[in-house]
N, C-alpha and C. Protein backbone atom coordinates (compact mmCIF):
# COMPACT_ATOMS: atom_id res chain seq x y z
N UNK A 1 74.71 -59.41 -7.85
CA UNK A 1 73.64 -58.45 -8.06
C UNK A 1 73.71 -57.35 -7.01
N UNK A 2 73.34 -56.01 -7.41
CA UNK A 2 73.38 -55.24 -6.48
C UNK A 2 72.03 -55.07 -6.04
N UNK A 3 72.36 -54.83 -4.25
CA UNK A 3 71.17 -54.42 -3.34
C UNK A 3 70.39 -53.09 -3.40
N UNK A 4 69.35 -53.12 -2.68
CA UNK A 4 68.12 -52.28 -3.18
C UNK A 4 68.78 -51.44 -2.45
N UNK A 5 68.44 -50.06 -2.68
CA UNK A 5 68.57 -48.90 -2.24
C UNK A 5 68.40 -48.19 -0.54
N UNK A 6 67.44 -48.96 -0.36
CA UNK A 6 67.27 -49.20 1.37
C UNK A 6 68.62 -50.03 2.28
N UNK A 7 68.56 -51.39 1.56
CA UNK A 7 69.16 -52.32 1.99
C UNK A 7 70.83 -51.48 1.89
N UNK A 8 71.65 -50.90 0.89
CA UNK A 8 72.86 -50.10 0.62
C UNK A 8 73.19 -48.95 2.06
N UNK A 9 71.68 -48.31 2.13
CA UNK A 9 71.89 -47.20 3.40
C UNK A 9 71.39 -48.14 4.89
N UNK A 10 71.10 -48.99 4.60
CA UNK A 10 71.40 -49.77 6.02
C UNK A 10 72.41 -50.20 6.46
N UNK A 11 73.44 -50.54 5.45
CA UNK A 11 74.85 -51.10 5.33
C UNK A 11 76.20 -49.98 5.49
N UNK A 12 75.18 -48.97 5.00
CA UNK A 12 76.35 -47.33 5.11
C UNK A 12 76.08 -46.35 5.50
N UNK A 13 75.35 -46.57 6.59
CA UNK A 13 74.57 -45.31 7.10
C UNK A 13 75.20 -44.36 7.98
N UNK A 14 76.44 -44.60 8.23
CA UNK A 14 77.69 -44.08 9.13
C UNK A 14 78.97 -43.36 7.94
N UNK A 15 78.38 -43.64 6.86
CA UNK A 15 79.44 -43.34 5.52
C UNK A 15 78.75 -42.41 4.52
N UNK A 16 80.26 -41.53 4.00
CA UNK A 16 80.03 -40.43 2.91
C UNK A 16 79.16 -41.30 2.40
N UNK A 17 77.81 -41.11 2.03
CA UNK A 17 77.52 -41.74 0.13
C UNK A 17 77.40 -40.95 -0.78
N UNK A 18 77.88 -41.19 -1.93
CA UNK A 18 78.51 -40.82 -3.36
C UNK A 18 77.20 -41.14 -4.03
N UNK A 19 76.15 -40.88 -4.92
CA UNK A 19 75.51 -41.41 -5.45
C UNK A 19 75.58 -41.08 -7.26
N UNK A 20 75.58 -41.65 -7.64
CA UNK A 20 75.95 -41.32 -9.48
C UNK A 20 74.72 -41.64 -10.14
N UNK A 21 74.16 -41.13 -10.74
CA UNK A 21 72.76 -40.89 -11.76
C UNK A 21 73.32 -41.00 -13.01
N UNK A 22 72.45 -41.63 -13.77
CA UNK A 22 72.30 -41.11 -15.36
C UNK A 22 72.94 -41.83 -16.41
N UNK A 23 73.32 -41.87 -17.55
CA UNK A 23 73.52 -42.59 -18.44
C UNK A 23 75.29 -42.64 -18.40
N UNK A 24 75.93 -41.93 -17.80
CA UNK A 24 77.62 -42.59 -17.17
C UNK A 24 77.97 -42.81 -16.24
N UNK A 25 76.59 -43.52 -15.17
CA UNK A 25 76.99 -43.63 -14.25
C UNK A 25 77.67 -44.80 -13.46
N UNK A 26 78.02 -45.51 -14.33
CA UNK A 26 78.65 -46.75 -14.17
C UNK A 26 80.04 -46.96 -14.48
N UNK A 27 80.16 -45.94 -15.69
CA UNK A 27 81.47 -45.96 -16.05
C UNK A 27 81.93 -44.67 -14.89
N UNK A 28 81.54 -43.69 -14.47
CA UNK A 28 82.13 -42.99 -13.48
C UNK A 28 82.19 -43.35 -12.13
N UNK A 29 81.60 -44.19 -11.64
CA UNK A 29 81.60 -45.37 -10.64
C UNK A 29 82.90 -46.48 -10.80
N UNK A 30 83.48 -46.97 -12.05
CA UNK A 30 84.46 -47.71 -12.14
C UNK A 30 85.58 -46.41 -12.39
N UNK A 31 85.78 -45.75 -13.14
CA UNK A 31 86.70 -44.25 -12.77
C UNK A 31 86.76 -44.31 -11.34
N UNK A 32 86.30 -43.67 -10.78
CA UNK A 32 86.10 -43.31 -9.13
C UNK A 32 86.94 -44.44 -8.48
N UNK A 33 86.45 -45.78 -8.22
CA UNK A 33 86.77 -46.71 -8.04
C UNK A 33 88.26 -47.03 -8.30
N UNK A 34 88.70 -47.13 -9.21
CA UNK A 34 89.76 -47.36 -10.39
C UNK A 34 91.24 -46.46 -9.63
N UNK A 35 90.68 -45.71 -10.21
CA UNK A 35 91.60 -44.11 -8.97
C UNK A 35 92.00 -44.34 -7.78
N UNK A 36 90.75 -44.50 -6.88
CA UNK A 36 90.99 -44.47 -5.26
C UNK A 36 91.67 -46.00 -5.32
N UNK A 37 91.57 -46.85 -5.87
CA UNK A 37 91.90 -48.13 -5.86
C UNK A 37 93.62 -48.09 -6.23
N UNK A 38 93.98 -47.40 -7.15
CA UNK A 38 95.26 -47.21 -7.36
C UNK A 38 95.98 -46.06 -6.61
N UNK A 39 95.42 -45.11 -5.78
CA UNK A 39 96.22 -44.71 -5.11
C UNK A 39 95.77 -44.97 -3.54
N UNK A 40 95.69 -46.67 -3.36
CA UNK A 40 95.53 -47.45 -2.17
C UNK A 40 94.93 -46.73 -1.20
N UNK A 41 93.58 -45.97 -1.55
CA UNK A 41 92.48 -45.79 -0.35
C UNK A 41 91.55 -46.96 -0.14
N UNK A 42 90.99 -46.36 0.74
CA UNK A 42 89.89 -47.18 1.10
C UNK A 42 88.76 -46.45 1.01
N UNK A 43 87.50 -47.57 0.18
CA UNK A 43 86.81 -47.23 -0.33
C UNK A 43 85.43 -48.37 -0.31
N UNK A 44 84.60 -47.83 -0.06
CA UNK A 44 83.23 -49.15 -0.52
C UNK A 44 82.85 -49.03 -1.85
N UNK A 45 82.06 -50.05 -2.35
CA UNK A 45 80.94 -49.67 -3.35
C UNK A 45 80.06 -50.88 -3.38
N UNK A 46 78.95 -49.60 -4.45
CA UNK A 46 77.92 -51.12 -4.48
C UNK A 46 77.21 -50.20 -6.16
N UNK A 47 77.47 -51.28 -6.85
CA UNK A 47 77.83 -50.86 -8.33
C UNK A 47 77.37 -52.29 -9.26
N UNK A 48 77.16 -51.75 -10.36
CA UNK A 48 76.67 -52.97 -11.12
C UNK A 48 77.73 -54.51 -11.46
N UNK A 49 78.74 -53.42 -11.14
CA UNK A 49 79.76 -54.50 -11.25
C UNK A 49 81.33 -55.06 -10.49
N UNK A 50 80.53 -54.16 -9.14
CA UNK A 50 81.16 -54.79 -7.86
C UNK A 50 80.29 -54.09 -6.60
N UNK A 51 79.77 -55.08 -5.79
CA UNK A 51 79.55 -54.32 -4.39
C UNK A 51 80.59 -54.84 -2.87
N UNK A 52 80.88 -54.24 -1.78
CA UNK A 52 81.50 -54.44 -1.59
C UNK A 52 81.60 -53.17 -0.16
N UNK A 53 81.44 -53.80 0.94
CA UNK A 53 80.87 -53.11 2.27
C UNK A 53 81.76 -53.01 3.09
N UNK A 54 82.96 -52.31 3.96
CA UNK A 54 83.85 -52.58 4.86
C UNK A 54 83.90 -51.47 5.98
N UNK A 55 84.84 -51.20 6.65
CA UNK A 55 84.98 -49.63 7.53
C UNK A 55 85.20 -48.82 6.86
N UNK A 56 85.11 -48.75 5.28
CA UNK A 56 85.68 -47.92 5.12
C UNK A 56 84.88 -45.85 5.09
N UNK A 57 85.61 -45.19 4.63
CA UNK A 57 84.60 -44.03 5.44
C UNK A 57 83.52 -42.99 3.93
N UNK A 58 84.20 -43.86 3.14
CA UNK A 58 83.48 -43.45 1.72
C UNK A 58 82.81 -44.89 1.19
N UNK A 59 81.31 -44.19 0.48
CA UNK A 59 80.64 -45.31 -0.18
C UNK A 59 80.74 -44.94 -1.55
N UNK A 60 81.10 -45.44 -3.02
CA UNK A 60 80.56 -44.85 -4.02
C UNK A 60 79.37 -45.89 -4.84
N UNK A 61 78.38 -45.22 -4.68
CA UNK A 61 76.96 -45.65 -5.44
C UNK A 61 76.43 -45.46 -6.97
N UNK A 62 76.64 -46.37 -7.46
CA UNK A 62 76.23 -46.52 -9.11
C UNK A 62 74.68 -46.53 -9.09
N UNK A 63 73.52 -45.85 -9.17
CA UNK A 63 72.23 -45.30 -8.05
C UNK A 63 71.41 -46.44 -9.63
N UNK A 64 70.85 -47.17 -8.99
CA UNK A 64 69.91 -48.59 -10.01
C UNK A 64 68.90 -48.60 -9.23
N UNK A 65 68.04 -49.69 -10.03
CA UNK A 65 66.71 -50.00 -8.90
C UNK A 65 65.40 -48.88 -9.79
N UNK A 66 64.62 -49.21 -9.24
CA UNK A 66 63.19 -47.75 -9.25
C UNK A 66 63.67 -46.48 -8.95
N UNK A 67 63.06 -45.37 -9.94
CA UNK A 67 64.14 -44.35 -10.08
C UNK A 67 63.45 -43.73 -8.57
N UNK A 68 62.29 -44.19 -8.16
CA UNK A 68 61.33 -43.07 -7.04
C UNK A 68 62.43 -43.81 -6.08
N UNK A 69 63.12 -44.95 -5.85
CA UNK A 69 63.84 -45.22 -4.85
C UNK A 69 64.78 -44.76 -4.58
N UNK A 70 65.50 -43.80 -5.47
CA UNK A 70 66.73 -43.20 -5.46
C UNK A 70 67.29 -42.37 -3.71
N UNK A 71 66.23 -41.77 -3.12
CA UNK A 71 66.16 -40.70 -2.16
C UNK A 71 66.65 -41.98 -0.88
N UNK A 72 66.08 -43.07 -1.42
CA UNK A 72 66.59 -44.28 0.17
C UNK A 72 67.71 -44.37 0.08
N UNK A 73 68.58 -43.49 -0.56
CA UNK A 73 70.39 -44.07 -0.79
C UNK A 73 70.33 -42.89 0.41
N UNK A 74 69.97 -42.17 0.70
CA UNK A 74 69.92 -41.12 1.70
C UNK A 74 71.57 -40.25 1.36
N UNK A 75 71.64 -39.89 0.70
CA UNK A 75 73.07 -39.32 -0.22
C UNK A 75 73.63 -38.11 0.65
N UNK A 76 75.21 -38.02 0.28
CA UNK A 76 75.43 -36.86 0.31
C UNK A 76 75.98 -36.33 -0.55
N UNK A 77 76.36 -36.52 -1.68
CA UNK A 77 77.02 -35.95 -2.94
C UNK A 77 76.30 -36.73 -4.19
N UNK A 78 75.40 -36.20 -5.05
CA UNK A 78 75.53 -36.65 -6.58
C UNK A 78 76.28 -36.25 -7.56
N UNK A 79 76.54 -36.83 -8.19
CA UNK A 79 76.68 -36.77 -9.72
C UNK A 79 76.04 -37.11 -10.55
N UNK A 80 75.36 -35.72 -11.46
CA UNK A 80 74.48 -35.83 -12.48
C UNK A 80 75.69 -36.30 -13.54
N UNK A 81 75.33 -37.55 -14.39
CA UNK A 81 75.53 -37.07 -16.09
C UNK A 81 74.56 -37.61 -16.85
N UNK A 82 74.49 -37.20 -17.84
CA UNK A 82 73.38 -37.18 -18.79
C UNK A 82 71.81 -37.54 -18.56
N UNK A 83 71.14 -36.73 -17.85
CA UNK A 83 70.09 -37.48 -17.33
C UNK A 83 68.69 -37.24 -18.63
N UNK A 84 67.88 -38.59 -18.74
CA UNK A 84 66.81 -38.64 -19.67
C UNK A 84 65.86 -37.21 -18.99
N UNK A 85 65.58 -36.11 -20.09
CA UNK A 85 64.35 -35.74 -19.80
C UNK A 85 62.87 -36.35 -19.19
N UNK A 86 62.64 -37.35 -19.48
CA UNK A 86 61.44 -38.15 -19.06
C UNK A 86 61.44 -38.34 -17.04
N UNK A 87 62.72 -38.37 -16.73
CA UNK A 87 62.29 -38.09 -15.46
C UNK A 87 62.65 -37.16 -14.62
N UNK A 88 62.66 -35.55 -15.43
CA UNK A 88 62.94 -34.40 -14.68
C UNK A 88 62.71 -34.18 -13.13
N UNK A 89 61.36 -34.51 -12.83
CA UNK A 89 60.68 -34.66 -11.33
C UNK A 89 61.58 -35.56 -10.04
N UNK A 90 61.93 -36.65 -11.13
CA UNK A 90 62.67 -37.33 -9.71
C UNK A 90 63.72 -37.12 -9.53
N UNK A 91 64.53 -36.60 -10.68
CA UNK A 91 65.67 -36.16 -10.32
C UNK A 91 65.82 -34.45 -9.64
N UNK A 92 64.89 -34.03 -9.63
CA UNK A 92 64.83 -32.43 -9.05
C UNK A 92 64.85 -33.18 -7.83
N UNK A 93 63.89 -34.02 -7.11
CA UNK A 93 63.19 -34.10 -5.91
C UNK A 93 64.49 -34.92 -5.03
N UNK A 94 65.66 -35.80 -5.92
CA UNK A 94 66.67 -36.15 -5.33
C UNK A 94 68.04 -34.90 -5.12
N UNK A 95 67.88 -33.93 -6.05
CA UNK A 95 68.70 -32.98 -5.81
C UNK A 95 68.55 -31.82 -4.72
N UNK A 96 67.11 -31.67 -4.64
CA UNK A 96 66.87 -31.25 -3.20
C UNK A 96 66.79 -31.63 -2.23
N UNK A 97 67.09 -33.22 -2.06
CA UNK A 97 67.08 -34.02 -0.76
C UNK A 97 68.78 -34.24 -0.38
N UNK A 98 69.48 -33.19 -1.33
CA UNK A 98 70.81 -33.15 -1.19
C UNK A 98 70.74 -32.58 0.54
N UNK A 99 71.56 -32.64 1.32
CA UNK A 99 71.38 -31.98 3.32
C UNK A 99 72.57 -30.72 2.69
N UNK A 100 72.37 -30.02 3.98
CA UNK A 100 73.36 -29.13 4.05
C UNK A 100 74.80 -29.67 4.17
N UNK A 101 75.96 -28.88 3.44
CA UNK A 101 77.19 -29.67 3.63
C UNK A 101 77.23 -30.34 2.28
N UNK A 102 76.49 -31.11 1.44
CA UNK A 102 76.37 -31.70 0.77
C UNK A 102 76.74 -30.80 -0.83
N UNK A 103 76.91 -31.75 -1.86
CA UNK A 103 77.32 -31.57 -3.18
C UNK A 103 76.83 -32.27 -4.38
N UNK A 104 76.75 -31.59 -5.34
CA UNK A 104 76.08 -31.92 -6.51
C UNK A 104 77.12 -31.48 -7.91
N UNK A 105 77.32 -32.68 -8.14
CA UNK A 105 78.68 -32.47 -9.37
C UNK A 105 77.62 -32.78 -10.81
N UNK A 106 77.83 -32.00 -12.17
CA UNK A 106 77.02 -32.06 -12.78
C UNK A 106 77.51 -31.78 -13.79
N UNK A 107 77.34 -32.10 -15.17
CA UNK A 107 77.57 -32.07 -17.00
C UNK A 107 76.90 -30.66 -17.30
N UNK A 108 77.70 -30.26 -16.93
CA UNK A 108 77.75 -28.56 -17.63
C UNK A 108 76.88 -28.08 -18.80
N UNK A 109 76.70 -29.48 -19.85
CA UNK A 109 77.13 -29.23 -21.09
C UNK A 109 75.29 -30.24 -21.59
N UNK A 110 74.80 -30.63 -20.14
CA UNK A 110 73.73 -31.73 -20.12
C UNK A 110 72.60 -30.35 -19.89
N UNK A 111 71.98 -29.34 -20.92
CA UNK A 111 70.66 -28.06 -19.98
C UNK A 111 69.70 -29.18 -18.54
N UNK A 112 69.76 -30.38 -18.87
CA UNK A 112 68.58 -30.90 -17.50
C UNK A 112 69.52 -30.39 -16.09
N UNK A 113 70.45 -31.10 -16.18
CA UNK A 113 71.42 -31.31 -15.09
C UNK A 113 71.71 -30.04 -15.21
N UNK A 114 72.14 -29.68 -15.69
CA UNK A 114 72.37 -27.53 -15.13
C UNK A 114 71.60 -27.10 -14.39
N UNK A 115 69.95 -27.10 -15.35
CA UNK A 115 68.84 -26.82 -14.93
C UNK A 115 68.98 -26.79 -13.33
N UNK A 116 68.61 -28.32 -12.88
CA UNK A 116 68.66 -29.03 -11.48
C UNK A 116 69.58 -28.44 -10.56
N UNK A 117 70.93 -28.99 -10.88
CA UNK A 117 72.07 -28.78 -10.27
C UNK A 117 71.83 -27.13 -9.22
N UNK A 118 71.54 -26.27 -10.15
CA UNK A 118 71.53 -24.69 -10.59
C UNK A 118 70.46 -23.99 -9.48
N UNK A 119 69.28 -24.65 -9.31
CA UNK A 119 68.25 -24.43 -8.41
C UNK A 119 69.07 -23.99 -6.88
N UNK A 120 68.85 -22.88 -6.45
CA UNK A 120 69.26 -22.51 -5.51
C UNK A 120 69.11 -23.77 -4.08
N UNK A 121 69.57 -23.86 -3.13
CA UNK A 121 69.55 -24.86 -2.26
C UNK A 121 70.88 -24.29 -0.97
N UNK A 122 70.49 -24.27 -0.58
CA UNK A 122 71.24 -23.44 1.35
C UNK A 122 72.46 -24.31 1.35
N UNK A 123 73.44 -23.84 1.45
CA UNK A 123 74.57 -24.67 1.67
C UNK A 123 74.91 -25.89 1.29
N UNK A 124 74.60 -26.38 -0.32
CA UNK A 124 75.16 -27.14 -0.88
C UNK A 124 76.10 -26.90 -1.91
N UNK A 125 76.92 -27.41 -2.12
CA UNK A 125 78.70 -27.02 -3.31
C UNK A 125 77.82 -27.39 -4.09
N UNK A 126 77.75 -26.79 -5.24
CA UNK A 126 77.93 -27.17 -6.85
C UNK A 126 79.20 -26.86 -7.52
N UNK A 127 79.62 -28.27 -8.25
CA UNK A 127 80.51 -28.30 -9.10
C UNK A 127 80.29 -28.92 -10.67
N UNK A 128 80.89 -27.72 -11.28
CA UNK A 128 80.00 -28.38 -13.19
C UNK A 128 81.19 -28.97 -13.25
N UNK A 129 81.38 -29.82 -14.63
CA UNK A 129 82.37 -30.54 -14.97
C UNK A 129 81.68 -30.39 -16.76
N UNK A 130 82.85 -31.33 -17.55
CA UNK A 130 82.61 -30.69 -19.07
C UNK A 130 83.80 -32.10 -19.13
N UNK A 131 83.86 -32.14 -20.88
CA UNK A 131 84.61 -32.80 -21.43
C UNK A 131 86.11 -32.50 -20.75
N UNK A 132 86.72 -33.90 -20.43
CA UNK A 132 88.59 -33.37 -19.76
C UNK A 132 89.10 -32.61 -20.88
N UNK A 133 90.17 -31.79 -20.35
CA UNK A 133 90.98 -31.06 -21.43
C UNK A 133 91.73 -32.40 -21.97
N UNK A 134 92.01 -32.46 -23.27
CA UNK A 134 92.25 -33.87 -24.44
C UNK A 134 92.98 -33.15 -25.84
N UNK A 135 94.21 -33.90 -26.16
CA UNK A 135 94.24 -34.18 -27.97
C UNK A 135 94.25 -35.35 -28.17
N UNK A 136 93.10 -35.57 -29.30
CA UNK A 136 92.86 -36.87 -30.00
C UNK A 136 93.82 -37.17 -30.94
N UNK A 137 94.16 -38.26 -31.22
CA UNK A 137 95.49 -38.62 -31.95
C UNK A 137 94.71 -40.29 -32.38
N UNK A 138 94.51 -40.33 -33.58
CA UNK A 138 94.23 -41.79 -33.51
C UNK A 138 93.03 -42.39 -32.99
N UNK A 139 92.30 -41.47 -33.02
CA UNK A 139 90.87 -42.30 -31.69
C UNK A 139 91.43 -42.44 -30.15
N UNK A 140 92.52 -41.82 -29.91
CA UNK A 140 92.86 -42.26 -28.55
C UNK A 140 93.03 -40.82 -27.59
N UNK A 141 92.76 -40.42 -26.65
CA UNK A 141 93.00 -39.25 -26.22
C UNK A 141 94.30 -38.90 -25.56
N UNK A 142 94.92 -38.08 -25.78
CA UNK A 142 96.10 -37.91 -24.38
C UNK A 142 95.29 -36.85 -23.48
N UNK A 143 95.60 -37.19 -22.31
CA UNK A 143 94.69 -36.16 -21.44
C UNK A 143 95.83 -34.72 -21.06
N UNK A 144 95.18 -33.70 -21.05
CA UNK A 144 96.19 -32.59 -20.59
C UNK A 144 96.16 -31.63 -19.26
N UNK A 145 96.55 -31.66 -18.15
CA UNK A 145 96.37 -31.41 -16.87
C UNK A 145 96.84 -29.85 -16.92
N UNK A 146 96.31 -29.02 -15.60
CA UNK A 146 96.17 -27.88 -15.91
C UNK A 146 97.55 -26.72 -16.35
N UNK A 147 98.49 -27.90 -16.06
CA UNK A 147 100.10 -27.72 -15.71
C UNK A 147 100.19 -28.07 -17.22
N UNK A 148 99.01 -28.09 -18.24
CA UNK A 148 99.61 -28.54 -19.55
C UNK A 148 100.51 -29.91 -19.72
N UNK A 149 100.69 -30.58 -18.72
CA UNK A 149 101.40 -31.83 -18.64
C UNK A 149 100.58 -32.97 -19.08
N UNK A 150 101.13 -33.83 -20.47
CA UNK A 150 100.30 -34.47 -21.50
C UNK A 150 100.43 -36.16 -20.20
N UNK A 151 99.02 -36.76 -20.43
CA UNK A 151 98.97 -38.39 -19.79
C UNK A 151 98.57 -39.15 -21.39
N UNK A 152 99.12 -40.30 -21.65
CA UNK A 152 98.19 -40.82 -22.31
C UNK A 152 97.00 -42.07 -21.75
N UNK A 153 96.24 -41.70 -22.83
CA UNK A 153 95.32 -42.66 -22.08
C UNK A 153 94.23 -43.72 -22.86
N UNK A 154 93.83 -44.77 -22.07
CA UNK A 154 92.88 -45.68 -23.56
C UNK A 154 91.35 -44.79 -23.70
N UNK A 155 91.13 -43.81 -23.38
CA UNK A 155 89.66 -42.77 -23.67
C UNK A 155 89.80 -42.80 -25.08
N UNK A 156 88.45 -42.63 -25.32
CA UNK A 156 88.04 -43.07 -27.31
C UNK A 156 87.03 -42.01 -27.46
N UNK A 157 86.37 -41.47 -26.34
CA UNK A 157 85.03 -40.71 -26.94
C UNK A 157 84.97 -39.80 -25.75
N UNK A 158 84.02 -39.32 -26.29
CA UNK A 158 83.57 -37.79 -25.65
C UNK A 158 83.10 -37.79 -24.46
N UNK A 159 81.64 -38.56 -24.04
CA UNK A 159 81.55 -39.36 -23.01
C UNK A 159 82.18 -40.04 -22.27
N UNK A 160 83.62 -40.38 -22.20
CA UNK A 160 84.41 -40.78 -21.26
C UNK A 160 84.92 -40.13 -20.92
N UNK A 161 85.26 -38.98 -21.65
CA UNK A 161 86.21 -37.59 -21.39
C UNK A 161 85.21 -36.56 -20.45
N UNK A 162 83.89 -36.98 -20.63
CA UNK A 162 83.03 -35.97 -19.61
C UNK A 162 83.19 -37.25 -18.38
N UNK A 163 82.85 -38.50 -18.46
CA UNK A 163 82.79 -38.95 -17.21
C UNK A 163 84.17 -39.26 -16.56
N UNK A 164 85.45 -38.66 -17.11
CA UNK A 164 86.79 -38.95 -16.95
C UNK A 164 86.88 -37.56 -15.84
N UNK A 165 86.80 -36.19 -16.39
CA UNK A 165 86.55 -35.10 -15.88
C UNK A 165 85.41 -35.29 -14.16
N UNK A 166 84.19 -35.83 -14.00
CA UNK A 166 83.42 -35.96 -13.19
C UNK A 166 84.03 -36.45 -11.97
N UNK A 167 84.99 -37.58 -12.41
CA UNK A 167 85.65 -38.48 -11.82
C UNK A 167 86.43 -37.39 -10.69
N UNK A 168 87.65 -36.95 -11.84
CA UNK A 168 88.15 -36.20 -11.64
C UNK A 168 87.94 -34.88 -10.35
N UNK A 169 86.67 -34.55 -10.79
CA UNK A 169 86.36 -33.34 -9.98
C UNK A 169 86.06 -33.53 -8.58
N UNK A 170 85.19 -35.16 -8.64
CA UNK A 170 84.55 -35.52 -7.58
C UNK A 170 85.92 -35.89 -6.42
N UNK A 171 87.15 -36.85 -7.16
CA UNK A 171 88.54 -37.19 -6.40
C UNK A 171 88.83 -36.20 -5.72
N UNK A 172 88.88 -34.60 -6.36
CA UNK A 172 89.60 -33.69 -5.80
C UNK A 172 88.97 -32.78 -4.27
N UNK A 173 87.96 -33.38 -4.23
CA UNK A 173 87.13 -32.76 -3.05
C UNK A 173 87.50 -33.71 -1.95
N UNK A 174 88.01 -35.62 -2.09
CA UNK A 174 88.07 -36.07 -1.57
C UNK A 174 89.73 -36.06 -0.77
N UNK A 175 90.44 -35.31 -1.78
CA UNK A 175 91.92 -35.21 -1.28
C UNK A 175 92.41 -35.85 -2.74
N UNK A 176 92.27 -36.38 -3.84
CA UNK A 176 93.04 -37.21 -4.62
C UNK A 176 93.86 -35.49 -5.62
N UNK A 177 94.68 -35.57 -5.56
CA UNK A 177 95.77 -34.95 -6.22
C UNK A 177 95.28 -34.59 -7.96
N UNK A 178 95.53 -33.74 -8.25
CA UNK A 178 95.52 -33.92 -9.53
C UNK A 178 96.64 -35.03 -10.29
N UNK A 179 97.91 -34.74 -10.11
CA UNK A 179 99.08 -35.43 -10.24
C UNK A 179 98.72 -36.98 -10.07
N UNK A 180 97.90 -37.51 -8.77
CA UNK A 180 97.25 -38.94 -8.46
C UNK A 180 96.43 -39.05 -9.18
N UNK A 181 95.63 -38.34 -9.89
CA UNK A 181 94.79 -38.71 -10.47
C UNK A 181 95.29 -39.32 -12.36
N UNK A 182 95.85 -38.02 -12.71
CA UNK A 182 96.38 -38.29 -14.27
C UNK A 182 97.01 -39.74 -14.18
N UNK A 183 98.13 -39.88 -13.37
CA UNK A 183 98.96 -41.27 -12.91
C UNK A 183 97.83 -42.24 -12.93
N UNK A 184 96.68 -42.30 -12.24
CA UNK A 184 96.04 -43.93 -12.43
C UNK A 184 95.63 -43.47 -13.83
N UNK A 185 94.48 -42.88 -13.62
CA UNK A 185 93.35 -42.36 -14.80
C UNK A 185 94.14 -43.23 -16.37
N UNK A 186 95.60 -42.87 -16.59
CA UNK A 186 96.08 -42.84 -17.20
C UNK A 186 96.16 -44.49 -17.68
N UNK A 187 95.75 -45.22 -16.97
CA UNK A 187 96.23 -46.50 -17.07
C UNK A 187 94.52 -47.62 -17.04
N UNK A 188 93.62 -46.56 -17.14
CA UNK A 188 92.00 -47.14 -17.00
C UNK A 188 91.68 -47.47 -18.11
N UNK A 189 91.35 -49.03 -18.16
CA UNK A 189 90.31 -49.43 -19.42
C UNK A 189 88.94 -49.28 -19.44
């Protein structure tokens, strides 16, 4: 089971935290994961379906629990995707508790998360993200990198292709290659 939101920033309070919101945020938490895991970084998490605490100097957070608890992850980067209208308020009030330095990666393609993301804020990166560039063949996607260089991959839907992209965007701030990335990505169930 994963720990409460307090208990996570007591454990990583010396570490990037990554925090992921919203209805892919689990599957972009195992992306993330998946990636840095195959191109042998080091990495924490604490996720619905692994947690897992070490030196290492990145946390990535699958954000659960009471949504008013979200702000105790004490964050420095979210990722919006798809967030329910019904709790516009808490998610504004966590996007402004973004610090300076800090980043907010977001579904382009989601008006809440634009909305949010979009709100002016002093020295924080915004980065949108959107469905990966893809041809579908079969229900299956091949992914296509900006070099036009085709990956194939087991992606089936649209929603994986936006939280495939998120992944993506979020790796590349951390140092992960595009080239490192297509190579695992390519091989994610």
């Amino acid at each position: 089971m994963q720990s409460a939101p307090s208990t996570v920033y007591g454990q990583s309070a010396d570490k990037q935290r990554v925090v992921i919101v919203g209805k892919g945020k689990a599957r972009i938490a195992e992306m993330i994961a998946f990636v840095l895991k195959e191109n042998n970084r080091k990495f924490d998490i604490s996720a619905s379906f692994s947690e897992r605490i070490s030196d290492a100097a990145t946390i990535i957070i699958e954000a659960n629990g009471d949504l008013k608890s979200l702000k105790d992850y004490n964050h420095h980067i979210l990722i919006f995707s798809q967030l329910p209208s019904s709790e516009k308020d808490t998610y504004l009030a966590l996007a402004d508790a973004t610090p300076k330095s800090g980043g907010i990666f977001y579904d382009e393609t989601d008006d809440l998360a634009k909305t949010i993301a979009k709100k002016e804020r002093t020295d924080v990166t915004i980065v949108p993200f959107s469905t990966a560039k893809h041809e579908m063949k079969n229900g299956t996607a091949t992914l296509v990198s900006s070099t036009n260089e085709k990956f194939e991959s087991h992606l089936t839907s649209i929603d994986d292709l936006k939280n495939c992209n998120a992944a993506k965007e979020f790796l590349k701030k951390i140092g992960i290659t595009s080239s490192q990335f297509y190579k695992a990505i390519s091989t994610f169930k």
